[in-house]
N, C-alpha and C. Protein backbone atom coordinates (compact mmCIF):
# COMPACT_ATOMS: atom_id res chain seq x y z
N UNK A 1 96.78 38.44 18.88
CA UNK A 1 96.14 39.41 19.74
C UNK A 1 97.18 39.93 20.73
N UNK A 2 96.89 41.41 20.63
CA UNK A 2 98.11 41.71 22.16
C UNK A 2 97.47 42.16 23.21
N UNK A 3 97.91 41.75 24.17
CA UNK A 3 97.91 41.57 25.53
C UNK A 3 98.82 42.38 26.48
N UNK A 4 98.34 43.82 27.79
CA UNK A 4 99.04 44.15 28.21
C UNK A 4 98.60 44.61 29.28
N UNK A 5 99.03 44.36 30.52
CA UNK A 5 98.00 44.56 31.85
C UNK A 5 98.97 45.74 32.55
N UNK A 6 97.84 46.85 32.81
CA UNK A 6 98.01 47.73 33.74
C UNK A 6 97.24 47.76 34.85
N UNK A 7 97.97 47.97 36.32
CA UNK A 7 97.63 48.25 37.06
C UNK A 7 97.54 50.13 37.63
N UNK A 8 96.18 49.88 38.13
CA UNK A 8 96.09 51.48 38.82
C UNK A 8 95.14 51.76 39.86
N UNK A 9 96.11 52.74 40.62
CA UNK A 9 95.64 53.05 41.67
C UNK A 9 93.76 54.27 41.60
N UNK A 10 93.64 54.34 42.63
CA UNK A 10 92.41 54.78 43.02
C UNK A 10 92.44 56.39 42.14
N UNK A 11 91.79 56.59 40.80
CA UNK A 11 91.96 57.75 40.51
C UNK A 11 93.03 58.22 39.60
N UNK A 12 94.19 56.98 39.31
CA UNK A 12 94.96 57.37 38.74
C UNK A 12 94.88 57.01 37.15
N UNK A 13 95.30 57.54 35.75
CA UNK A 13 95.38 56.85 34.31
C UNK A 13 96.48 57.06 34.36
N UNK A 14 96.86 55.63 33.07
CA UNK A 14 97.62 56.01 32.19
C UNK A 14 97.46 55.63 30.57
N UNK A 15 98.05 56.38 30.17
CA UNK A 15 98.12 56.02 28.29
C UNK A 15 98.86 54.99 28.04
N UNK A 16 98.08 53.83 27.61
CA UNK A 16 98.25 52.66 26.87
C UNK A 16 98.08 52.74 25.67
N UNK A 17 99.17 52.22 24.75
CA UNK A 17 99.45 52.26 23.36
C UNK A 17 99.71 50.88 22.99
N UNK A 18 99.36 50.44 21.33
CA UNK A 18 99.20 49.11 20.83
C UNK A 18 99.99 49.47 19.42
N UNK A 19 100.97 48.60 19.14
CA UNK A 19 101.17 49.03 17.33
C UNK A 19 100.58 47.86 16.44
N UNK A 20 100.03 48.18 15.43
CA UNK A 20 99.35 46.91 14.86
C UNK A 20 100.34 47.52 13.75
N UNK A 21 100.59 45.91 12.80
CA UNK A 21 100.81 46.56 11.37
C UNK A 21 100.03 45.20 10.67
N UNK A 22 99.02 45.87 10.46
CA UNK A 22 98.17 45.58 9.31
C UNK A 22 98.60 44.55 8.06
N UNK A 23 98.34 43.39 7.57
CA UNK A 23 98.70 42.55 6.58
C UNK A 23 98.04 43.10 5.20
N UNK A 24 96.78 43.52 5.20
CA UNK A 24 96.00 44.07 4.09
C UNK A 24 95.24 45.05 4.18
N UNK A 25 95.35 45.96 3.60
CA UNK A 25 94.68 47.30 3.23
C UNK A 25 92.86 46.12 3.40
N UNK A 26 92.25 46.92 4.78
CA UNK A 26 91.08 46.83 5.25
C UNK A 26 90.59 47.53 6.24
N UNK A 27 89.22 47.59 6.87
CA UNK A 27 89.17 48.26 8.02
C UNK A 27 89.14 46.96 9.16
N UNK A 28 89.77 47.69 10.45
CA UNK A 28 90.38 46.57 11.46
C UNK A 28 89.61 46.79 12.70
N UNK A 29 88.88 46.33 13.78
CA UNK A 29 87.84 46.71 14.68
C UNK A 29 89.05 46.48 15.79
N UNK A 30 89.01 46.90 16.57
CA UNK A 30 89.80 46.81 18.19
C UNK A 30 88.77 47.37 19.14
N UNK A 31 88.93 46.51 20.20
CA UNK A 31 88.51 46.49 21.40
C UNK A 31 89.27 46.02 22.57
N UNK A 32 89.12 47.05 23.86
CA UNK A 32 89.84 47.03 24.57
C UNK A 32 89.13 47.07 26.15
N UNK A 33 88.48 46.00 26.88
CA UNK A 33 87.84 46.30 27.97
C UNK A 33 86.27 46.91 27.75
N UNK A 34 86.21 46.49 26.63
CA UNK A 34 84.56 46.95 26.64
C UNK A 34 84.91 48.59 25.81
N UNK A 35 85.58 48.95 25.58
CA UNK A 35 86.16 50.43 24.63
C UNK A 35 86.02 49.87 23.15
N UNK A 36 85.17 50.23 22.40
CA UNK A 36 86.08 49.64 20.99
C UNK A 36 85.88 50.93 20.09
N UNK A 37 87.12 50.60 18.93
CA UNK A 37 86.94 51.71 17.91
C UNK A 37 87.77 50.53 16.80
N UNK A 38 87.95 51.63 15.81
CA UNK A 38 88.28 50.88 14.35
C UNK A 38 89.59 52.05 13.80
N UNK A 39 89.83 51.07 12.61
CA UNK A 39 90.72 52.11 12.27
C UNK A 39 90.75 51.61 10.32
N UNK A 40 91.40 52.14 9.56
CA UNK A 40 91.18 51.48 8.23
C UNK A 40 93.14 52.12 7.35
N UNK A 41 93.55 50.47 7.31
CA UNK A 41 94.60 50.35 6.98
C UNK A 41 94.51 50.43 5.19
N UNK A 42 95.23 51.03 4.79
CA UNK A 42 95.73 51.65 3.04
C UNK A 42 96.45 51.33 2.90
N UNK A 43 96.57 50.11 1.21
CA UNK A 43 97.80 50.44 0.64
C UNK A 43 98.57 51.14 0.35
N UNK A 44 99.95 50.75 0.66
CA UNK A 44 101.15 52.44 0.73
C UNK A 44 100.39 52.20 -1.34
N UNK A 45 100.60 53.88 -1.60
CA UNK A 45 100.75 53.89 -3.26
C UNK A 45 102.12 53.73 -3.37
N UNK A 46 101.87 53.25 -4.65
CA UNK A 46 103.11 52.84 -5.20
C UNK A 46 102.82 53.51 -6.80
N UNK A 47 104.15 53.41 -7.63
CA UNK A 47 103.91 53.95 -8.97
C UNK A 47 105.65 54.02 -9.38
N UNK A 48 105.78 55.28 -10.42
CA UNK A 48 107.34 55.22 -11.22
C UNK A 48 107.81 56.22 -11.19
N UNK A 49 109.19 56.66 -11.28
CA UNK A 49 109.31 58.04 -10.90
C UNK A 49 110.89 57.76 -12.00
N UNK A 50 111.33 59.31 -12.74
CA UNK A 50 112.12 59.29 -13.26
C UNK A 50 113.58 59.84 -12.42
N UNK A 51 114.35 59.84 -12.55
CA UNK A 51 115.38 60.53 -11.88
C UNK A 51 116.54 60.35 -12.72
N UNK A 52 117.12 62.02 -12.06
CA UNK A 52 118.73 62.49 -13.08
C UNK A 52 119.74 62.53 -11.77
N UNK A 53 120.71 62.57 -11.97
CA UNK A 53 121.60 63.07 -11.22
C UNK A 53 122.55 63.90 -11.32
N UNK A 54 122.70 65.05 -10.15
CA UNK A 54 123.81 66.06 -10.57
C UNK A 54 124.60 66.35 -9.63
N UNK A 55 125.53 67.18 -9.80
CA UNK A 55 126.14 67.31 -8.55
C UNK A 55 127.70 66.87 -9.11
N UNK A 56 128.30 66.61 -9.31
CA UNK A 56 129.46 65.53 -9.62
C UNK A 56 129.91 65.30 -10.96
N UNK A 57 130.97 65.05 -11.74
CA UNK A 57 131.03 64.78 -12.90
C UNK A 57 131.02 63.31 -13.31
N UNK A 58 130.64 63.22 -13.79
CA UNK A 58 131.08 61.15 -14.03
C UNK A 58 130.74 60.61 -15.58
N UNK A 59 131.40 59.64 -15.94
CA UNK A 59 130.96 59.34 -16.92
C UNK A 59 129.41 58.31 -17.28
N UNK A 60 129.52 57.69 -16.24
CA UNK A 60 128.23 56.81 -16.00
C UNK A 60 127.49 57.08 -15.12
N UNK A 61 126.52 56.49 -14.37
CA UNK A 61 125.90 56.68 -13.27
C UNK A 61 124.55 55.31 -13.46
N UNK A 62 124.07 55.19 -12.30
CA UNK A 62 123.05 54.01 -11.98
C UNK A 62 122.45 54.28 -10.98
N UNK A 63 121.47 53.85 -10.99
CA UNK A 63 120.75 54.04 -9.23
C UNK A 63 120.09 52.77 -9.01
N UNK A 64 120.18 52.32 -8.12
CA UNK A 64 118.85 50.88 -7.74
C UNK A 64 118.18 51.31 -6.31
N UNK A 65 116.81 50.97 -6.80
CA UNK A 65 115.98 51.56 -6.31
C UNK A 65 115.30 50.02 -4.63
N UNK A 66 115.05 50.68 -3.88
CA UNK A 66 115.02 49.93 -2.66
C UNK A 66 113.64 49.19 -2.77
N UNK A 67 113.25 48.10 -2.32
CA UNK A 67 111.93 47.63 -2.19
C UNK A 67 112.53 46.81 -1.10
N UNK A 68 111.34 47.24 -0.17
CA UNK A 68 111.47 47.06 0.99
C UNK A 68 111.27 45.36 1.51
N UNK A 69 109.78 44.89 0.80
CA UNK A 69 109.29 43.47 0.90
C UNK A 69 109.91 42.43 0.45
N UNK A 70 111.20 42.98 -0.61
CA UNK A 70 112.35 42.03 -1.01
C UNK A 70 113.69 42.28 -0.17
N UNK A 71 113.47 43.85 0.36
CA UNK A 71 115.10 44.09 1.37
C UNK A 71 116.18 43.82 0.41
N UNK A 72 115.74 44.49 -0.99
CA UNK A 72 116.53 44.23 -2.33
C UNK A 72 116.43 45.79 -2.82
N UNK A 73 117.94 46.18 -3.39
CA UNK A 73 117.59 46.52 -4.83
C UNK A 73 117.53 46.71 -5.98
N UNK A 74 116.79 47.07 -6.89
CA UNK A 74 116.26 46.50 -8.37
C UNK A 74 117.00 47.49 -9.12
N UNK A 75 117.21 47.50 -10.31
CA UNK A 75 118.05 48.19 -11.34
C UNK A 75 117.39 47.98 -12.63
N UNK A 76 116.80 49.41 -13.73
CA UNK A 76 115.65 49.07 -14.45
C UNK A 76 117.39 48.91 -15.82
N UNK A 77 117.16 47.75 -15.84
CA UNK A 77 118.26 47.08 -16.96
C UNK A 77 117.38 47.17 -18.57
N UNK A 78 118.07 47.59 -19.33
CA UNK A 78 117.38 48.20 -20.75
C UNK A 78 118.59 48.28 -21.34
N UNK A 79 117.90 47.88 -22.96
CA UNK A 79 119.19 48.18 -23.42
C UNK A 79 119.81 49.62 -24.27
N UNK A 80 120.11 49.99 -23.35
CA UNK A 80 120.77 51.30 -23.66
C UNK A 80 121.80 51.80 -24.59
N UNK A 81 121.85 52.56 -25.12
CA UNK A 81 122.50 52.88 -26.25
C UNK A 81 123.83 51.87 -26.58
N UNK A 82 123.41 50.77 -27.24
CA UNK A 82 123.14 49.45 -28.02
C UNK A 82 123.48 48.63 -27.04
N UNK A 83 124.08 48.24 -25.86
CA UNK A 83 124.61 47.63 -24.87
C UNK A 83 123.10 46.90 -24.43
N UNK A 84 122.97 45.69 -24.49
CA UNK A 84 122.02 45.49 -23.89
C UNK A 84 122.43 44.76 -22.33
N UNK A 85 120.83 44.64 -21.75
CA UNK A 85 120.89 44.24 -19.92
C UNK A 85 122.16 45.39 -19.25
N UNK A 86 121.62 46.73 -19.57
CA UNK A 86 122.68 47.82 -19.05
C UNK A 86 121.89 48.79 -18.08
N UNK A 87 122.64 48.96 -16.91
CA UNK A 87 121.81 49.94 -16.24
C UNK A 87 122.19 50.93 -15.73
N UNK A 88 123.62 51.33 -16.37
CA UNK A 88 124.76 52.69 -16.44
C UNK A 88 123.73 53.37 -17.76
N UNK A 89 123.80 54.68 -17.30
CA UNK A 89 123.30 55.78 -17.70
C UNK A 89 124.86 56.79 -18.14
N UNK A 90 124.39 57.41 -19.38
CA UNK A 90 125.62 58.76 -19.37
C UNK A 90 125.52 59.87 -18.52
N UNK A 91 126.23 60.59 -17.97
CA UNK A 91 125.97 61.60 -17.03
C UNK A 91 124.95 62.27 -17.01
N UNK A 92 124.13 62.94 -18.45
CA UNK A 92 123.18 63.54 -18.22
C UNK A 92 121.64 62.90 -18.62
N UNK A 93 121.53 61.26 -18.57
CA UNK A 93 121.04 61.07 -19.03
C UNK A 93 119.90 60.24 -17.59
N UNK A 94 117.90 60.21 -17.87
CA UNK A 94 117.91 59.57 -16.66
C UNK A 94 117.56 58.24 -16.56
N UNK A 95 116.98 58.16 -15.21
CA UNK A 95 117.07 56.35 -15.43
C UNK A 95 115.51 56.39 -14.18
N UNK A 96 114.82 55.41 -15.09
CA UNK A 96 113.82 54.96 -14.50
C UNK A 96 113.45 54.19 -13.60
N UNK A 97 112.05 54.17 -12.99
CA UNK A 97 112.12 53.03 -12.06
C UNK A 97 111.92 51.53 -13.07
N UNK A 98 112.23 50.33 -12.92
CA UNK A 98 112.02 49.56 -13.21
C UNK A 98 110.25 49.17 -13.71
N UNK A 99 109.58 49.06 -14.96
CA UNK A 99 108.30 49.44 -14.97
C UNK A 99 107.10 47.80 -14.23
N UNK A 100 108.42 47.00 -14.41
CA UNK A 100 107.43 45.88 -13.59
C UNK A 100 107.04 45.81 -11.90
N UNK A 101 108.23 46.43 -11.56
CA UNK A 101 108.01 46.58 -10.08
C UNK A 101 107.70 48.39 -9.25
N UNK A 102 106.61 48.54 -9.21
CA UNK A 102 106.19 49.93 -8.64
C UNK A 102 106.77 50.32 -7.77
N UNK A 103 107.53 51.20 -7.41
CA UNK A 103 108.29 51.53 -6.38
C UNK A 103 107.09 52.06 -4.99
N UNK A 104 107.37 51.98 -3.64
CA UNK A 104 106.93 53.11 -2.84
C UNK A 104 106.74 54.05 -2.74
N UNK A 105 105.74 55.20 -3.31
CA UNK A 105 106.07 56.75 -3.35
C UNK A 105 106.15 56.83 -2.16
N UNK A 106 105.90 56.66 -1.12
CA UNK A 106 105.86 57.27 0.28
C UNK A 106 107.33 56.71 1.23
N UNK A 107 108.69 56.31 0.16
CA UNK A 107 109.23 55.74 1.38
C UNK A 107 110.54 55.50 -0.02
N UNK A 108 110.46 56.23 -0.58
CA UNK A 108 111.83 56.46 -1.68
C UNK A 108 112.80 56.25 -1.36
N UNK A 109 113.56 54.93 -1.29
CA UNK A 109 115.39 54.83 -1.14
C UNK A 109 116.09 54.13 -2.39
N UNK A 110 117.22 54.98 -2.70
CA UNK A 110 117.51 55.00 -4.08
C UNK A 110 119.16 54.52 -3.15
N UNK A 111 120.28 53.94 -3.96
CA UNK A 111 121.37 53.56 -4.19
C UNK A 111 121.88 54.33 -5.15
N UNK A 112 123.04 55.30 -5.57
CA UNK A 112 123.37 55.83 -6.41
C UNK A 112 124.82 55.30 -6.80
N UNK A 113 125.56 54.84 -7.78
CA UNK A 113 126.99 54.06 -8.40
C UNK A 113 127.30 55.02 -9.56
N UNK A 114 128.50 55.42 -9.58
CA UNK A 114 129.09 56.38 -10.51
C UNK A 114 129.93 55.57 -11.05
N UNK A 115 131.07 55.71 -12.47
CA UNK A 115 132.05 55.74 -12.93
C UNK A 115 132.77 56.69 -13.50
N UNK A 116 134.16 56.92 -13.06
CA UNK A 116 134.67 57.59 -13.78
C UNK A 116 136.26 57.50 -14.06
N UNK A 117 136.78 57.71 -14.90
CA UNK A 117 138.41 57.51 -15.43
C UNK A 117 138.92 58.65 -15.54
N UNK A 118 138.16 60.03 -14.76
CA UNK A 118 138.85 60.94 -14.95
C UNK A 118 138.48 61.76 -13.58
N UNK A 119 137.54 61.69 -13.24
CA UNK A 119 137.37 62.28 -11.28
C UNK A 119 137.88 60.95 -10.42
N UNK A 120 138.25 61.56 -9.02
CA UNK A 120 138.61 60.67 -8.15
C UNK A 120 137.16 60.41 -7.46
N UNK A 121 136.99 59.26 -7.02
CA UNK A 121 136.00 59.37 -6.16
C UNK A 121 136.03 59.59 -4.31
N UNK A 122 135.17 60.22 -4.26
CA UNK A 122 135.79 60.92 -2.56
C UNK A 122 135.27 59.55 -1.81
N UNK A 123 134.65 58.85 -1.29
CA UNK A 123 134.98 57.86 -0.79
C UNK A 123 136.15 56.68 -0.79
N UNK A 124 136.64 56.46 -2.23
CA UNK A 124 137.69 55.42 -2.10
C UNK A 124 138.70 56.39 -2.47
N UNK A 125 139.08 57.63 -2.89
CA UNK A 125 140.11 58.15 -3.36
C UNK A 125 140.62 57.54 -4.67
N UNK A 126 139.80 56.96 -4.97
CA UNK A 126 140.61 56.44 -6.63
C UNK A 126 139.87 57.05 -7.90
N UNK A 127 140.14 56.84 -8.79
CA UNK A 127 138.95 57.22 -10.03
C UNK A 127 138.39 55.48 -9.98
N UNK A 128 137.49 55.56 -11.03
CA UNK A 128 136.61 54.42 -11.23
C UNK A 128 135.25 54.51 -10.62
N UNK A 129 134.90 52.73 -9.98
CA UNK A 129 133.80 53.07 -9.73
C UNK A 129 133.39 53.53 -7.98
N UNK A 130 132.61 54.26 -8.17
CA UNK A 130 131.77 54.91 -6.87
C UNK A 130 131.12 54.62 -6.12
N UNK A 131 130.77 54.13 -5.17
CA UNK A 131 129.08 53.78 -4.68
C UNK A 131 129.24 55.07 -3.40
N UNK A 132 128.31 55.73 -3.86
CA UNK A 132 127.69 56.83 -3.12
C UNK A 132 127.06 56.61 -1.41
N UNK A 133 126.43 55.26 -1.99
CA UNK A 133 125.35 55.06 -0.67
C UNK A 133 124.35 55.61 -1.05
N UNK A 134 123.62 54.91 0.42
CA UNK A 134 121.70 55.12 0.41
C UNK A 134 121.53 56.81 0.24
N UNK A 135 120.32 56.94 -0.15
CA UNK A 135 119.81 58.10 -0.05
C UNK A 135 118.51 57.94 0.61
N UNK A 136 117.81 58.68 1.17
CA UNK A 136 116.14 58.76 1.40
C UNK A 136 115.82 58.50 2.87
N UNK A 137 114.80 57.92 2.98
CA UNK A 137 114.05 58.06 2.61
C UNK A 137 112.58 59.30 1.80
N UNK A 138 112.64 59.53 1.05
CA UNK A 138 111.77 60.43 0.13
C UNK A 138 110.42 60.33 0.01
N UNK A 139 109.46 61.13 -0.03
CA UNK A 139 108.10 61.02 -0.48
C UNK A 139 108.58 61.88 -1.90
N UNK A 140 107.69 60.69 -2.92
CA UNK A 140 107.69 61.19 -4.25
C UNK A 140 106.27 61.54 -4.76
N UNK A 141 106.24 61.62 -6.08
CA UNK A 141 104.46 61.59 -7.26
C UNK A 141 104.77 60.75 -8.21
N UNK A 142 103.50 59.67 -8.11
CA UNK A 142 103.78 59.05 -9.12
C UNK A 142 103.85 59.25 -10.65
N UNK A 143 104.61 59.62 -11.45
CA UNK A 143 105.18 60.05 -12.36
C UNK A 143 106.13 61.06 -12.59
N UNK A 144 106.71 61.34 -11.25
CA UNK A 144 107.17 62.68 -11.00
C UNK A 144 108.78 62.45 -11.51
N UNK A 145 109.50 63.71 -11.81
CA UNK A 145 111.02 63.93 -12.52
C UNK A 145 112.11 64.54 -11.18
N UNK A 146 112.32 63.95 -10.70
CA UNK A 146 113.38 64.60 -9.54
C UNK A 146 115.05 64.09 -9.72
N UNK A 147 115.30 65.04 -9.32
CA UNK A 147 117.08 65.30 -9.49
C UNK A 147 117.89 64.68 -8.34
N UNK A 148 118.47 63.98 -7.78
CA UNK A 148 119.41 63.27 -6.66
C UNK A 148 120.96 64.21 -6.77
N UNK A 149 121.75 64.90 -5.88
CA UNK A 149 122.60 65.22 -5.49
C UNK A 149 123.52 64.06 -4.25
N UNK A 150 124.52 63.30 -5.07
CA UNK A 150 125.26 62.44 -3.93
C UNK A 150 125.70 63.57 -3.52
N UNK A 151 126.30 64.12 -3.40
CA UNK A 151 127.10 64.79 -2.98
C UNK A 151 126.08 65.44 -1.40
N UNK A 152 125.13 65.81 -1.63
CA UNK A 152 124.56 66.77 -0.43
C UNK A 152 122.93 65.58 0.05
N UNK A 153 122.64 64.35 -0.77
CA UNK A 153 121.99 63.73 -0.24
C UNK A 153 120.44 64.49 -0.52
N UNK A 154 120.47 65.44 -1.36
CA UNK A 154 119.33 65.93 -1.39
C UNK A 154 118.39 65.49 -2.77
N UNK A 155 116.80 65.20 -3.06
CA UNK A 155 116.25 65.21 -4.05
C UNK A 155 115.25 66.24 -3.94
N UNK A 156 115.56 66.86 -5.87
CA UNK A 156 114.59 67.98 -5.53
C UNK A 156 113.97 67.21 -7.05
């Protein structure tokens, strides 16, 4: 329970604010001095989303996708054109969310990793491999096809 005492003078308010974060999608009653109201906490949706990447030339590419409740992220490993437990993609090819673990539509952070033996990469100045960095956070649809640009940080 939180607890927060204001004092006030003869005539005077002020706005008192509380942050709750909710453990389970329910409705939650609060009361405050004889005031009460409610409020009704939702599971974030969650679901799968495909994604390409452009922007850049490379021979590979990967993305791992953020989940927040692990502060991990996941990489949908398949075995890809015959390589198995692989989660490099060919340049134009895309890569899914992992189908056991539903991603966040409302809170999209993707990791993007390139390779290449023939571009330099602008962060380390070498060719090889890349790591781009975070992207997002994004609101997606669940099933939706969006494109990632490292280069400008944008998904359309």
């Amino acid at each position: 329970m939180a607890e927060q005492s204001v004092t006030l003078n003869p005539g005077e308010s002020k706005v008192v604010s509380f942050e709750a974060i909710p453990q389970e999608a329910r409705t939650y009653h609060v009361e405050v001095n004889g005031l009460a109201g409610s409020f009704v906490a939702v599971e974030a949706p969650k679901g799968m989303i495909t994604l390409y990447m452009t922007g850049i030339s490379t021979e590979e590419w990967t993305a791992g996708w953020y989940y927040a409740a692990e502060d991990k992220f996941r990489y949908h490993l398949e075995d890809y054109q015959g390589v198995p437990n692989t989660r490099w993609r060919a340049p134009y090819d895309p890569c899914t969310t992992p189908p056991e673990y539903p991603i966040d539509l409302n809170n999209l952070i993707v990791k993007i990793e390139t390779f290449s033996n023939v571009d330099v990469c602008p962060k380390t100045g070498y060719k090889g491999y890349c790591s781009w960095g975070v992207f997002g956070p994004f609101i997606v649809e669940n099933g939706g096809i969006y494109t990632v640009d490292p280069v400008t940080g944008e998904l359309v």
